[in-house]
C-alpha atoms as a PDB file:
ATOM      1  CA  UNK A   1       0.000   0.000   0.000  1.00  0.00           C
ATOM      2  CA  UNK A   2       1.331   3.652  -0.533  1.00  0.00           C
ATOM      3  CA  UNK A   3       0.728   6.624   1.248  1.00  0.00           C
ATOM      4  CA  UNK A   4      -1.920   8.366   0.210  1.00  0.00           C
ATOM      5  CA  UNK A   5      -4.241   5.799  -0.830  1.00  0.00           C
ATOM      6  CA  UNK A   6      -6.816   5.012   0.994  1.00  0.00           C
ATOM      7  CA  UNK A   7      -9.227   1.930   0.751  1.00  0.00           C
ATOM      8  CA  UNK A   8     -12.492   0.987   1.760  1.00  0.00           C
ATOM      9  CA  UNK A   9     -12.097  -2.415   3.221  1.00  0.00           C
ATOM     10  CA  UNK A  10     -15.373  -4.463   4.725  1.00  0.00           C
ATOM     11  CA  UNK A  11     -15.231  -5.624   8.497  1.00  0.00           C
ATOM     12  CA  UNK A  12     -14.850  -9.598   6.940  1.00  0.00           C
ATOM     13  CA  UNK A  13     -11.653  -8.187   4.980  1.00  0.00           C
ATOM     14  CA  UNK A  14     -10.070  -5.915   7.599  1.00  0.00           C
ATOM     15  CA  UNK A  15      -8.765  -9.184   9.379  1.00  0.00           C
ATOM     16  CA  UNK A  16      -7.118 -10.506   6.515  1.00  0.00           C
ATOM     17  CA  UNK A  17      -5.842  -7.235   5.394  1.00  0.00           C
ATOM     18  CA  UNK A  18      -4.291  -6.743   8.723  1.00  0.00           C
ATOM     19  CA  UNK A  19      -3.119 -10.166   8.984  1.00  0.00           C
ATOM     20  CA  UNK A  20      -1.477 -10.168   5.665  1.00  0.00           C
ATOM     21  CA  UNK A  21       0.631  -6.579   6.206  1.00  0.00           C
ATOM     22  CA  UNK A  22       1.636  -7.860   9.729  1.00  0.00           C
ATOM     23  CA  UNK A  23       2.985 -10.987   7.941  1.00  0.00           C
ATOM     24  CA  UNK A  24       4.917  -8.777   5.917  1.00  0.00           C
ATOM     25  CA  UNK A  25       6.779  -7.063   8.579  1.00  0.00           C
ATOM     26  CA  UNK A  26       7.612 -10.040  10.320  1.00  0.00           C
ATOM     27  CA  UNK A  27       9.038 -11.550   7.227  1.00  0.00           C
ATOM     28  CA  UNK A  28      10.773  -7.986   6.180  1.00  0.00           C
ATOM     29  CA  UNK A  29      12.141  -7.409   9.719  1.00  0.00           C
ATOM     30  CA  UNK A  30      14.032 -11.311   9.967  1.00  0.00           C
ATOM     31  CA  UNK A  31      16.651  -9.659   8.891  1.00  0.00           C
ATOM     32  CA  UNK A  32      16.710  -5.939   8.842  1.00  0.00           C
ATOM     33  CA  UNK A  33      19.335  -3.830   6.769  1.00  0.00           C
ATOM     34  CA  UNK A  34      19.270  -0.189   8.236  1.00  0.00           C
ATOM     35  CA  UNK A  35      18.706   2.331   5.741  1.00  0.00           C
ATOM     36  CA  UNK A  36      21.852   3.852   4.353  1.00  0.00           C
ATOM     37  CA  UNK A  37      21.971   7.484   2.482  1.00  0.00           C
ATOM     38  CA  UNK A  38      23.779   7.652  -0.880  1.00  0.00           C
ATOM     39  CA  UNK A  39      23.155  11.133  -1.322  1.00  0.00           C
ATOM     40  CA  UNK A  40      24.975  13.948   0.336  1.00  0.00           C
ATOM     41  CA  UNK A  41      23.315  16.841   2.086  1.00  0.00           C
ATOM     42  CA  UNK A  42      24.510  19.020   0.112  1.00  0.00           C
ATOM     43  CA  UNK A  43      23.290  17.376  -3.204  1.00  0.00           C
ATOM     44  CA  UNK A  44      19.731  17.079  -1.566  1.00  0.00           C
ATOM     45  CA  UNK A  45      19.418  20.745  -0.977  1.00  0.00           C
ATOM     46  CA  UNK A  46      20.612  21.650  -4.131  1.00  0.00           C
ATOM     47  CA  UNK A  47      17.328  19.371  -5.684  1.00  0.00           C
ATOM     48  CA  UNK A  48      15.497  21.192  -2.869  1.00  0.00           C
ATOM     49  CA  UNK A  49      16.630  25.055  -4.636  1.00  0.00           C
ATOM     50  CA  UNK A  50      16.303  23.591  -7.664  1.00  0.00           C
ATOM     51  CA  UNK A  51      12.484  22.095  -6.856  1.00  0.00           C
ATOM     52  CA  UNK A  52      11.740  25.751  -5.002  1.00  0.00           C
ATOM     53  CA  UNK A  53      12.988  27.371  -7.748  1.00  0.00           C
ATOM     54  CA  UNK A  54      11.041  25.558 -10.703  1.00  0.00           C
ATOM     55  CA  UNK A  55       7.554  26.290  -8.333  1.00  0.00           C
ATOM     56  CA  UNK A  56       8.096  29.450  -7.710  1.00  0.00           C
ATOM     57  CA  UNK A  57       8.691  29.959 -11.356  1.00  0.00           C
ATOM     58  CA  UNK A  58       5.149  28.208 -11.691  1.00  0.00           C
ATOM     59  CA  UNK A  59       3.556  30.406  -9.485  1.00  0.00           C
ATOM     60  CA  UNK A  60       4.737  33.479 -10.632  1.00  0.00           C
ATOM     61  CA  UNK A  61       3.618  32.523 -14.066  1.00  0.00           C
ATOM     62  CA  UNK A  62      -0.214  31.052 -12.574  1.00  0.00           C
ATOM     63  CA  UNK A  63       0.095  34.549 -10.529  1.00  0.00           C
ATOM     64  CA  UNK A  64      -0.114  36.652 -13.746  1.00  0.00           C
ATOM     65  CA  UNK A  65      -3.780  34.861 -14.524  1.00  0.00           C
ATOM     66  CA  UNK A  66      -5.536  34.835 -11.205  1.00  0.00           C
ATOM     67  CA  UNK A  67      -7.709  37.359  -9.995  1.00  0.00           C
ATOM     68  CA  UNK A  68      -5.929  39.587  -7.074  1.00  0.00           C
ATOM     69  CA  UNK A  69      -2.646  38.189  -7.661  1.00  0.00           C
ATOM     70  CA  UNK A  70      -2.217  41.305 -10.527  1.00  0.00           C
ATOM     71  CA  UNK A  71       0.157  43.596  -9.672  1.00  0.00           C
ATOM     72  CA  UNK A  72       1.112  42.495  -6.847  1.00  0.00           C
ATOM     73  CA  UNK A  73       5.087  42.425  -6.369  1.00  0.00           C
ATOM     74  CA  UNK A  74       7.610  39.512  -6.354  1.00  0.00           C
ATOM     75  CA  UNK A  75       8.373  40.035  -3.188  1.00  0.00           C
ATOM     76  CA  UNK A  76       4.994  40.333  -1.640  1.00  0.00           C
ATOM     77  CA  UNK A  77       4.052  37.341  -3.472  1.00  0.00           C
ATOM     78  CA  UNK A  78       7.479  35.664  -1.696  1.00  0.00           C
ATOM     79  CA  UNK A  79       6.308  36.822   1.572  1.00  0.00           C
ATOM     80  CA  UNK A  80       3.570  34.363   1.446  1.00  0.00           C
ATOM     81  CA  UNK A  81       5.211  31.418   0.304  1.00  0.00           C
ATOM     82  CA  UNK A  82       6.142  28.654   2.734  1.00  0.00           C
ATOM     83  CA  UNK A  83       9.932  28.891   4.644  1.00  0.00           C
ATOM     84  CA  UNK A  84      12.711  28.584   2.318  1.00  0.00           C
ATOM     85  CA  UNK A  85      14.615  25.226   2.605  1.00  0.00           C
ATOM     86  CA  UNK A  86      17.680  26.730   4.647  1.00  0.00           C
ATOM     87  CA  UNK A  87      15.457  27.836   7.752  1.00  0.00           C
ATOM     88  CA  UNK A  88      15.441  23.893   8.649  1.00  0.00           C
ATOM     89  CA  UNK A  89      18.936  23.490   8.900  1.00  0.00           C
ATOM     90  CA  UNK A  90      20.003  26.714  10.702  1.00  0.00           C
ATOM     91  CA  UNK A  91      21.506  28.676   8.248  1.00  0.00           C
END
């Protein structure tokens, strides 16, 4: 199952459902393998600028077309965006 999706399962079901994923993690946690990152944290944040970067370019270009959004500055339109990536690692 992914995240996200949700399913509408009868009472009769439920029990097997559960029973099943539970049987899963017992056989996926025999032998557990911690997870291991490949990717450096620099490299991540870079995606992260890169992902920020390519939205905000989005929503400057949706801002243009919506009602009360005209006019309005960059910056006041930046104001309102969520934090920028490097207020979550202190710098």
């Amino acid at each position: 199952m992914r995240r996200g999706i949700t399913l509408t399962v009868d009472a009769a079901d439920r029990g097997r459902l559960e029973a099943a994923i539970q049987e899963y993690l017992d056989n996926h946690n025999v032998d557990p393998k911690p997870f291991v990152w490949t990717a450096s944290a620099v490299s991540i944040l870079e995606k992260v600028r890169r992902g920020r970067q390519a939205l905000e370019s989005l929503h400057f270009a949706l801002a243009g077309r919506v009602g009360g959004q005209v006019g309005r500055s960059k910056a006041a339109l930046l104001k309102h965006n969520s934090p920028h990536p490097r207020d979550f690692v202190g710098g």
